[in-house]
Structure formats: C-alpha cells, structure tokens
PDB file of N, CA and C in Angstrom:
ATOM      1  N   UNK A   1     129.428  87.450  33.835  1.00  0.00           N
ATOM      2  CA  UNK A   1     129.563  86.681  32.618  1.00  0.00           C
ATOM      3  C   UNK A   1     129.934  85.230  32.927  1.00  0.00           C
ATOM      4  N   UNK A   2     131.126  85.416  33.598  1.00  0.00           N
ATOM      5  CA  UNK A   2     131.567  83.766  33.970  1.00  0.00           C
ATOM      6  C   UNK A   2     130.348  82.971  34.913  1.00  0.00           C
ATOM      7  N   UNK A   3     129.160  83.658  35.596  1.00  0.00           N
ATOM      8  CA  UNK A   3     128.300  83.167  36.195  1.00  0.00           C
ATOM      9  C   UNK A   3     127.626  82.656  35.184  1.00  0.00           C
ATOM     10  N   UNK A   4     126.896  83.555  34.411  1.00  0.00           N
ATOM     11  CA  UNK A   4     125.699  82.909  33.758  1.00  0.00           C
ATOM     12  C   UNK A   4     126.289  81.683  32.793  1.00  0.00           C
ATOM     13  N   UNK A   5     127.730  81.779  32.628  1.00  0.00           N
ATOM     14  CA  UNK A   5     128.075  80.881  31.712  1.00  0.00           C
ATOM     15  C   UNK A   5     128.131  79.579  32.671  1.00  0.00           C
ATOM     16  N   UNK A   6     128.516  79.468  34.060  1.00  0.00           N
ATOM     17  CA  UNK A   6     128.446  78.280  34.952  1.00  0.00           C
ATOM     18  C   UNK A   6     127.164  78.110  34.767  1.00  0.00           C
ATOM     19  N   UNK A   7     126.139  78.873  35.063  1.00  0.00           N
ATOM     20  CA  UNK A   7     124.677  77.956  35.131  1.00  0.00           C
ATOM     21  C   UNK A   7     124.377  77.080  34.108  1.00  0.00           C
ATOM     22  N   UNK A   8     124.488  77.706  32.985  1.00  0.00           N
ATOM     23  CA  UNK A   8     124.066  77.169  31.807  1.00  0.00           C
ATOM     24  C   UNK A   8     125.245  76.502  31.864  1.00  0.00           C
ATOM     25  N   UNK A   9     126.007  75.832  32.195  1.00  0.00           N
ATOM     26  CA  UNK A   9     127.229  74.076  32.233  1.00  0.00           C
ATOM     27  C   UNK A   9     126.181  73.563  33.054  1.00  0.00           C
ATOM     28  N   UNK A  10     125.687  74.168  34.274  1.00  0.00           N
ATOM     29  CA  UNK A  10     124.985  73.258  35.659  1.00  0.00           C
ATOM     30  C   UNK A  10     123.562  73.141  35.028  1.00  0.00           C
ATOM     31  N   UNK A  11     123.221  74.054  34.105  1.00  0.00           N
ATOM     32  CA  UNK A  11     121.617  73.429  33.348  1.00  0.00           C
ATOM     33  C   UNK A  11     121.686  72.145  32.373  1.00  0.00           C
ATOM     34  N   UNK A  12     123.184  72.192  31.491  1.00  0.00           N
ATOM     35  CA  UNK A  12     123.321  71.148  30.487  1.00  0.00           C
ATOM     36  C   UNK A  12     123.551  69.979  30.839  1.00  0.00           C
ATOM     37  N   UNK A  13     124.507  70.488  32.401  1.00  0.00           N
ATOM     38  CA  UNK A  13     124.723  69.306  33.163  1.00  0.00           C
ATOM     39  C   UNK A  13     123.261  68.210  33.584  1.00  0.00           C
ATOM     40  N   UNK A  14     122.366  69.249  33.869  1.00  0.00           N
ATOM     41  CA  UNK A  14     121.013  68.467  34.951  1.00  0.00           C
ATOM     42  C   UNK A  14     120.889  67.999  33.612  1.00  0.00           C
ATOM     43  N   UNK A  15     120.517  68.627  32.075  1.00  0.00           N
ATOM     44  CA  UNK A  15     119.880  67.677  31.242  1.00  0.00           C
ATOM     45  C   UNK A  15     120.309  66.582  31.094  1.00  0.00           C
ATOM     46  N   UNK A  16     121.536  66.174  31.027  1.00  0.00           N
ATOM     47  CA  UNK A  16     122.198  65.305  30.491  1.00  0.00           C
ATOM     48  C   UNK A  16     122.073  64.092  31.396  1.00  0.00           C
ATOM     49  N   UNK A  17     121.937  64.355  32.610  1.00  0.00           N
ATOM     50  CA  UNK A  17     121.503  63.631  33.836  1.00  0.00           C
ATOM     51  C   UNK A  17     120.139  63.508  33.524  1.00  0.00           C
ATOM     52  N   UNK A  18     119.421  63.970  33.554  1.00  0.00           N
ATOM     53  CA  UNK A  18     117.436  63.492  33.229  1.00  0.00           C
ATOM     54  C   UNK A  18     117.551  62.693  32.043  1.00  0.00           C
ATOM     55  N   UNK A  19     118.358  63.125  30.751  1.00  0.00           N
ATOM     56  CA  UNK A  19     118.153  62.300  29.740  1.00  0.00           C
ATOM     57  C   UNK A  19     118.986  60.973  29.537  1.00  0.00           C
ATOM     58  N   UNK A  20     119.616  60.979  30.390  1.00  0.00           N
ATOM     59  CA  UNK A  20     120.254  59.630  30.641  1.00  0.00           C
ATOM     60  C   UNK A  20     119.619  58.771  31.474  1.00  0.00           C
ATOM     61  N   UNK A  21     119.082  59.203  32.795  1.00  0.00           N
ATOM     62  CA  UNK A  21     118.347  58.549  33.520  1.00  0.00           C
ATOM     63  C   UNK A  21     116.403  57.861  32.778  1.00  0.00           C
ATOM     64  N   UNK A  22     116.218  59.183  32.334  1.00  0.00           N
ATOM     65  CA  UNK A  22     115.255  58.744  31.598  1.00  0.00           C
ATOM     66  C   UNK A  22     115.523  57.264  30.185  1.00  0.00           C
ATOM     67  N   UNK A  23     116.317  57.487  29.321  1.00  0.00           N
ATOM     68  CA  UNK A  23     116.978  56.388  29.105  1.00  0.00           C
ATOM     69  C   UNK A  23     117.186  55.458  29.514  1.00  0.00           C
ATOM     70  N   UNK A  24     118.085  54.916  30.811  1.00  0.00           N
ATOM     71  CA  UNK A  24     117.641  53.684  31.149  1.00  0.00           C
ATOM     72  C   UNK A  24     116.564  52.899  31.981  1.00  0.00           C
ATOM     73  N   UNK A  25     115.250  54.166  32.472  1.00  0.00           N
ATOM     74  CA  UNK A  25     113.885  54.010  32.669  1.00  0.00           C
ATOM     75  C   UNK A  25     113.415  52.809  31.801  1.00  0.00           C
ATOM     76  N   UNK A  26     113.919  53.835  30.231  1.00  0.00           N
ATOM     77  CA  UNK A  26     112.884  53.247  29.212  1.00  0.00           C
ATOM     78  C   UNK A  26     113.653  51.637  28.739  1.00  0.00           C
ATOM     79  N   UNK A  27     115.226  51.320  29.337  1.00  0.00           N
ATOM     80  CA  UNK A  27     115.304  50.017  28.648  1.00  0.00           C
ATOM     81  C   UNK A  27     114.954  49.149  30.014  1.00  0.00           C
ATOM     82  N   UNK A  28     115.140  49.221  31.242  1.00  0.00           N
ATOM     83  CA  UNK A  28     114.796  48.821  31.759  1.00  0.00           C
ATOM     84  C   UNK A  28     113.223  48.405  32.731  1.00  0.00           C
ATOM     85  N   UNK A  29     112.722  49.325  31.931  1.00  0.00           N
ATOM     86  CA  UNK A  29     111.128  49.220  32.076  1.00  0.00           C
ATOM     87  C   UNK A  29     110.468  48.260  31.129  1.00  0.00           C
ATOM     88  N   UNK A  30     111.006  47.660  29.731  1.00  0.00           N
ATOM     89  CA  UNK A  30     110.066  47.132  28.590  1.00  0.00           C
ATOM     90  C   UNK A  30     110.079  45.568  29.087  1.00  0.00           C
ATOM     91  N   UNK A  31     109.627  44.561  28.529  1.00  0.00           N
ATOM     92  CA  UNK A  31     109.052  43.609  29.374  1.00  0.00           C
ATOM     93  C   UNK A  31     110.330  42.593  28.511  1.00  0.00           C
ATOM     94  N   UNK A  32     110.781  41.722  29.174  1.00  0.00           N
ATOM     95  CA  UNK A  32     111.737  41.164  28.513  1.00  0.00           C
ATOM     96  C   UNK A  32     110.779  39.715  27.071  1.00  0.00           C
ATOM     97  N   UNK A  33     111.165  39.568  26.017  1.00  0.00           N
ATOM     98  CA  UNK A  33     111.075  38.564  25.339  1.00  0.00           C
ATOM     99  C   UNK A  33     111.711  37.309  25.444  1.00  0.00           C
ATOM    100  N   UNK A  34     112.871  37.483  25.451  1.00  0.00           N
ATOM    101  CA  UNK A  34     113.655  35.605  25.659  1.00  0.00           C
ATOM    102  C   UNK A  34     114.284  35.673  27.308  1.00  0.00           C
ATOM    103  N   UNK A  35     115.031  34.850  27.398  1.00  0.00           N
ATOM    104  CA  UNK A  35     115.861  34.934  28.658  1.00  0.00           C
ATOM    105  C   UNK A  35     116.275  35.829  28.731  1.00  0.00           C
ATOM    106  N   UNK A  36     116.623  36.730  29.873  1.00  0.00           N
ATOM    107  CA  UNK A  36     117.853  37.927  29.681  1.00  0.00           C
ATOM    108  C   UNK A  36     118.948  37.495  30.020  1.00  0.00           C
ATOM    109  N   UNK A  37     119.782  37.795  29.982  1.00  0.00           N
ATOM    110  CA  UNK A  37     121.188  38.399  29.808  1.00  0.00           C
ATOM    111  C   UNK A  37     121.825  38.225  31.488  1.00  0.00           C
ATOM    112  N   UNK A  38     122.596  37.526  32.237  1.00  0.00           N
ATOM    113  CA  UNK A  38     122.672  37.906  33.224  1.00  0.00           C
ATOM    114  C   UNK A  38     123.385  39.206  33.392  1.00  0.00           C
ATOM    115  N   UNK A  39     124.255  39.461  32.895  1.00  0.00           N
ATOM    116  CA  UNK A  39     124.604  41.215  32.880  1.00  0.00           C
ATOM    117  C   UNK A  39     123.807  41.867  33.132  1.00  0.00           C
ATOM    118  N   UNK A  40     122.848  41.860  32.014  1.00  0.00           N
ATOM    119  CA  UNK A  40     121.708  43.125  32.142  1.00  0.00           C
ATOM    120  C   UNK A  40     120.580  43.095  33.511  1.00  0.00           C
ATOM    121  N   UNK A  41     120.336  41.425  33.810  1.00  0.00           N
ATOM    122  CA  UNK A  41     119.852  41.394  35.187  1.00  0.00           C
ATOM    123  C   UNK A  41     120.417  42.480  36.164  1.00  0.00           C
ATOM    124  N   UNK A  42     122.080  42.042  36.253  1.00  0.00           N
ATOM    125  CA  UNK A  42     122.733  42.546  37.146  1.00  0.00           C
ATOM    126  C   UNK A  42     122.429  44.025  37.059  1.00  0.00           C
ATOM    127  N   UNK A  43     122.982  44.882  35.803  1.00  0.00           N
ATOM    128  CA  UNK A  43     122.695  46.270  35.622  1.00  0.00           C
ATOM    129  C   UNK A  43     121.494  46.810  35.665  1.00  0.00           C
ATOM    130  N   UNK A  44     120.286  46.220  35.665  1.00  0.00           N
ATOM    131  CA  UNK A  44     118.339  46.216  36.124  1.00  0.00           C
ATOM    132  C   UNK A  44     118.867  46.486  37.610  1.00  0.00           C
ATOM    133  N   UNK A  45     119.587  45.494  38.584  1.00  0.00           N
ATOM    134  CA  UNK A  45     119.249  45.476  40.038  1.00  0.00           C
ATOM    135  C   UNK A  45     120.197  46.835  40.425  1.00  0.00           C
ATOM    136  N   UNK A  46     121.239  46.997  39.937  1.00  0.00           N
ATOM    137  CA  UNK A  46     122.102  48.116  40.518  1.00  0.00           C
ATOM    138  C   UNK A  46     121.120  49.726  40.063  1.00  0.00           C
ATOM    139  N   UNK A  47     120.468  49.677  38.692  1.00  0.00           N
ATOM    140  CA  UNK A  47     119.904  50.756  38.548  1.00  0.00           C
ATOM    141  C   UNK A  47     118.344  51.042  39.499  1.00  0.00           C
ATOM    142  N   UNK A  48     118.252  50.178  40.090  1.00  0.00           N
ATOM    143  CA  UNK A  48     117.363  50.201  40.325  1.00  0.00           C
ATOM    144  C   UNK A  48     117.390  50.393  42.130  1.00  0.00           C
ATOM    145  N   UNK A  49     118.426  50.157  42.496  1.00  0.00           N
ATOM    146  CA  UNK A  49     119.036  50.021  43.866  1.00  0.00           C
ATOM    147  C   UNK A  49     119.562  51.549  43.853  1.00  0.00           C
ATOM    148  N   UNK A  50     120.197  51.889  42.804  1.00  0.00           N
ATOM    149  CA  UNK A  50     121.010  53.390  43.119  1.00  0.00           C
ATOM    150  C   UNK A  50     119.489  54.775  42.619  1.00  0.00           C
ATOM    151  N   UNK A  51     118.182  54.072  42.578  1.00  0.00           N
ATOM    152  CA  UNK A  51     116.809  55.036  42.376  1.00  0.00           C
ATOM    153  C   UNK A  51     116.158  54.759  43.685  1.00  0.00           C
ATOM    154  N   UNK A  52     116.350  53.778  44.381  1.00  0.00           N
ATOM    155  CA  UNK A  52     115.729  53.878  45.525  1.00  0.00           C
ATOM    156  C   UNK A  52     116.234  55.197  47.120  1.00  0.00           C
ATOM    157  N   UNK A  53     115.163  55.526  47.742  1.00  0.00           N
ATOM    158  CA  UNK A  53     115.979  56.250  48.495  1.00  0.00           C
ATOM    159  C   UNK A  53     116.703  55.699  49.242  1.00  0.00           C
ATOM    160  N   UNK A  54     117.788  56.639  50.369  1.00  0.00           N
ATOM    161  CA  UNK A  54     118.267  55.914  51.200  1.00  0.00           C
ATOM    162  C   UNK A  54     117.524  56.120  52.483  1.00  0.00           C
ATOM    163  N   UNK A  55     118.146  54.338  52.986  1.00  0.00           N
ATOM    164  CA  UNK A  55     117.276  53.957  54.022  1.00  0.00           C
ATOM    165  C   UNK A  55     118.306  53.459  54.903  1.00  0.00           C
ATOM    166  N   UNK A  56     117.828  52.448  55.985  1.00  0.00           N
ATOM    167  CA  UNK A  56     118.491  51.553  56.764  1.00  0.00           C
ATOM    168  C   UNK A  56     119.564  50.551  55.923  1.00  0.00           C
ATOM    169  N   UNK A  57     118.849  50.027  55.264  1.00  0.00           N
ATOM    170  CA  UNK A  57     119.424  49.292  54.033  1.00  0.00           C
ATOM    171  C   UNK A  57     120.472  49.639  53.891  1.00  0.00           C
ATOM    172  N   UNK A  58     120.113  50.727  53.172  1.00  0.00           N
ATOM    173  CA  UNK A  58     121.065  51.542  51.806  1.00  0.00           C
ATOM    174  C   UNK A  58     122.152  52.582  52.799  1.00  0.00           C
ATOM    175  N   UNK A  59     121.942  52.380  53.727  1.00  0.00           N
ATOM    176  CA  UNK A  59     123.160  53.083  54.547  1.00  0.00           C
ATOM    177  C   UNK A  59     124.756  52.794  54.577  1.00  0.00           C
ATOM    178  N   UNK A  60     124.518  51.291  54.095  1.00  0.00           N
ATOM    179  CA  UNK A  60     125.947  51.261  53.763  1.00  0.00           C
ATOM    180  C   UNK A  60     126.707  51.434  52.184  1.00  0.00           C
ATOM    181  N   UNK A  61     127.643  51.861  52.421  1.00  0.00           N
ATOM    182  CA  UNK A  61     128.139  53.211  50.798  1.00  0.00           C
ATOM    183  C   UNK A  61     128.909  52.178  49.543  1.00  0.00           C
ATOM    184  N   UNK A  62     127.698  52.342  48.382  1.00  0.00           N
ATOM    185  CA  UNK A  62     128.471  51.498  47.306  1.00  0.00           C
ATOM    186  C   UNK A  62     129.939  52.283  47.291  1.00  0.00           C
ATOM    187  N   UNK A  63     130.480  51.450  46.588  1.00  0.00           N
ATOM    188  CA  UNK A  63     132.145  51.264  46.333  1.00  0.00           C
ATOM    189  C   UNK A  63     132.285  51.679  45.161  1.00  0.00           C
ATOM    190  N   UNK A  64     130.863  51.630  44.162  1.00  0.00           N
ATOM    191  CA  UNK A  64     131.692  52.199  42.769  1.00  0.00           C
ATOM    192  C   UNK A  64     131.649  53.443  43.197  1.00  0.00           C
ATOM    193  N   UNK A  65     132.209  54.554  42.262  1.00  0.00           N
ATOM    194  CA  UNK A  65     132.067  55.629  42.319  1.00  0.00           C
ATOM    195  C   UNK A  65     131.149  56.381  40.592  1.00  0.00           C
ATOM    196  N   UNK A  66     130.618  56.843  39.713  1.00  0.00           N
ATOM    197  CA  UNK A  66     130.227  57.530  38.637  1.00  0.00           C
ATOM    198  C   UNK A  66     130.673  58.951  38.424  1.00  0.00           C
ATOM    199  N   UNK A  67     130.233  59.102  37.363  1.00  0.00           N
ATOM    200  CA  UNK A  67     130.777  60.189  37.050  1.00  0.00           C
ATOM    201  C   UNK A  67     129.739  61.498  37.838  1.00  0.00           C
ATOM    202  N   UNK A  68     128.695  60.863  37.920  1.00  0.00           N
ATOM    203  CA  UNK A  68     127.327  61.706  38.252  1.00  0.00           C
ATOM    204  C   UNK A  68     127.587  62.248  39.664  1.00  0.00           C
ATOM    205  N   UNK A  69     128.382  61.310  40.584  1.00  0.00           N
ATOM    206  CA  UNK A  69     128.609  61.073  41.778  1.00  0.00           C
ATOM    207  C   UNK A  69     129.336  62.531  42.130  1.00  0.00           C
ATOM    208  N   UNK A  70     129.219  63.790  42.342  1.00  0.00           N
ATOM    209  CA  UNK A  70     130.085  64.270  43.444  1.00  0.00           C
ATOM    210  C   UNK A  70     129.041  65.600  44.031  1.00  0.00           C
ATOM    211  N   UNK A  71     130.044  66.711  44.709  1.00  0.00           N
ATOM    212  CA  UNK A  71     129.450  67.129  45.390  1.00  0.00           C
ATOM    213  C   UNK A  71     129.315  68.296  44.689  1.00  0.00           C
ATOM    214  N   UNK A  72     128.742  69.261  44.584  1.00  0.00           N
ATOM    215  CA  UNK A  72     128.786  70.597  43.381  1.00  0.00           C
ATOM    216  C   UNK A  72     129.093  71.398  44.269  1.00  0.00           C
ATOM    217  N   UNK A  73     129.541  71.538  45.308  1.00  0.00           N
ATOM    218  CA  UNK A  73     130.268  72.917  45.906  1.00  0.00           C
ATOM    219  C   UNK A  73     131.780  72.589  45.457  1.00  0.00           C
ATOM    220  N   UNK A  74     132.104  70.983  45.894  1.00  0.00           N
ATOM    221  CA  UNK A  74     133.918  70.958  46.009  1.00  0.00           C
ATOM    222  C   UNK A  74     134.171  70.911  44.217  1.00  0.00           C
ATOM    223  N   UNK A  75     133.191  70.713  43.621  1.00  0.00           N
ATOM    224  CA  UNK A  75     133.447  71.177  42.018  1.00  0.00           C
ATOM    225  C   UNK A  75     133.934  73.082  41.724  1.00  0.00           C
ATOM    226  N   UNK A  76     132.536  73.483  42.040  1.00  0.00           N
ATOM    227  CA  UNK A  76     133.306  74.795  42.021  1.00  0.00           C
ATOM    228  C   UNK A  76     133.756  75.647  42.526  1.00  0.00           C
ATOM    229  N   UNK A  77     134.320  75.136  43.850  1.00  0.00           N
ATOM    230  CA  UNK A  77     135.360  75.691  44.339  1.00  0.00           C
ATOM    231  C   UNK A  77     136.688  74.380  43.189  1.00  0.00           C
ATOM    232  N   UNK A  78     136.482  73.794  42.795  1.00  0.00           N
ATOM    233  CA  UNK A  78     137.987  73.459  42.007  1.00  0.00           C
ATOM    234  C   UNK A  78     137.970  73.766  40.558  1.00  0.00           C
ATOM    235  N   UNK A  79     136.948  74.260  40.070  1.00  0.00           N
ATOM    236  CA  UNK A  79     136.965  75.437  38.472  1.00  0.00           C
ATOM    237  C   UNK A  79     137.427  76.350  39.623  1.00  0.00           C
ATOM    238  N   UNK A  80     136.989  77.162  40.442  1.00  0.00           N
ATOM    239  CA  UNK A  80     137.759  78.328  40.473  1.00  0.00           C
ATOM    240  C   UNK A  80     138.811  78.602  41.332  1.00  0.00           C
ATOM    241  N   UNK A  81     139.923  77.302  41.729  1.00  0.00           N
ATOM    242  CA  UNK A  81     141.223  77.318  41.639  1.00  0.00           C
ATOM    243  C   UNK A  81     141.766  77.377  40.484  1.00  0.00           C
ATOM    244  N   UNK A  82     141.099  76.372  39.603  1.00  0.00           N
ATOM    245  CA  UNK A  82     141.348  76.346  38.106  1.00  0.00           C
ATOM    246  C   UNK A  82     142.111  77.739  37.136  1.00  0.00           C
ATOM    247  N   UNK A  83     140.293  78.590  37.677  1.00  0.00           N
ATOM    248  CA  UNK A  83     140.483  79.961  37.021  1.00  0.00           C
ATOM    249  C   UNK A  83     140.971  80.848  37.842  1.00  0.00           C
ATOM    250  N   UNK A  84     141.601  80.779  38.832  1.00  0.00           N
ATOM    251  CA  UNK A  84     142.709  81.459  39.434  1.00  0.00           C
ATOM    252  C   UNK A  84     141.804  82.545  40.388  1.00  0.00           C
ATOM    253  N   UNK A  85     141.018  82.129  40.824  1.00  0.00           N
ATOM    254  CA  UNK A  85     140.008  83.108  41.723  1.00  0.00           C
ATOM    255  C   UNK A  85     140.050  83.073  42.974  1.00  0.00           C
TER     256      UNK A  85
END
C-alpha cells in the first residue's frame, strides 16, 4: 500500500517537473517584441544552461541549489526514517 502510494507522489512528482519545464519552453521560446528585460535575459541564459548536457564546460557545479535538485534514493531513504522503517 505505502508503495503504490510512493509511486504515484514519484508520478505527480515527474508531472509537475514536465509541466513546469514545458512552461518555461513555451515563455522562453516566443520571439521577444520590445527590449527585454535584463532579468529575463538573465533567467533565458540560466534556463537554458541548466537544459544543456553536461560537458567539459558544465563540469564545474552551479551554486544554486532547486527544489528539483536532489537525489531520489537519499529522499527515500529519509521518508522512511520519517515513517519509522
């Protein structure tokens, strides 16, 4: 029971991840009209830097961290300290 109920968190989870990512596809894909924004420049180059693979480049490790960011084993192994398992 407690399994199938983790998958379906780790299925709602992936959606929520595709439909977010897909989201800023679509604002950062449309063609700009006036000047932009230097913000949004900035947030175009980081989204677009954290879709590329890693390479030589990209070997050295951004500093932010997200929420999207971790590892899904040390997650549930810490729900199931949580739930006392």
């Amino acid at each position: 029971m407690d399994m199938e109920l983790e998958q379906e968190r780790a299925k709602a989870e992936q959606e929520k991840a595709k439909m977010y990512i897909q989201y800023l596809s679509n604002i950062f894909s449309q063609p700009l009209m006036d000047k932009p924004d230097p913000k949004y420049l900035k947030a175009k180059k980081e989204f677009e830097s954290l879709l590329m693979p890693n390479t030589a480049v990209k070997k050295k490790e951004s500093k932010k961290a997200y929420e999207w960011d971790f590892d899904p084993n040390e997650y549930i192994e810490q729900q199931n300290l949580i739930e006392g398992r």
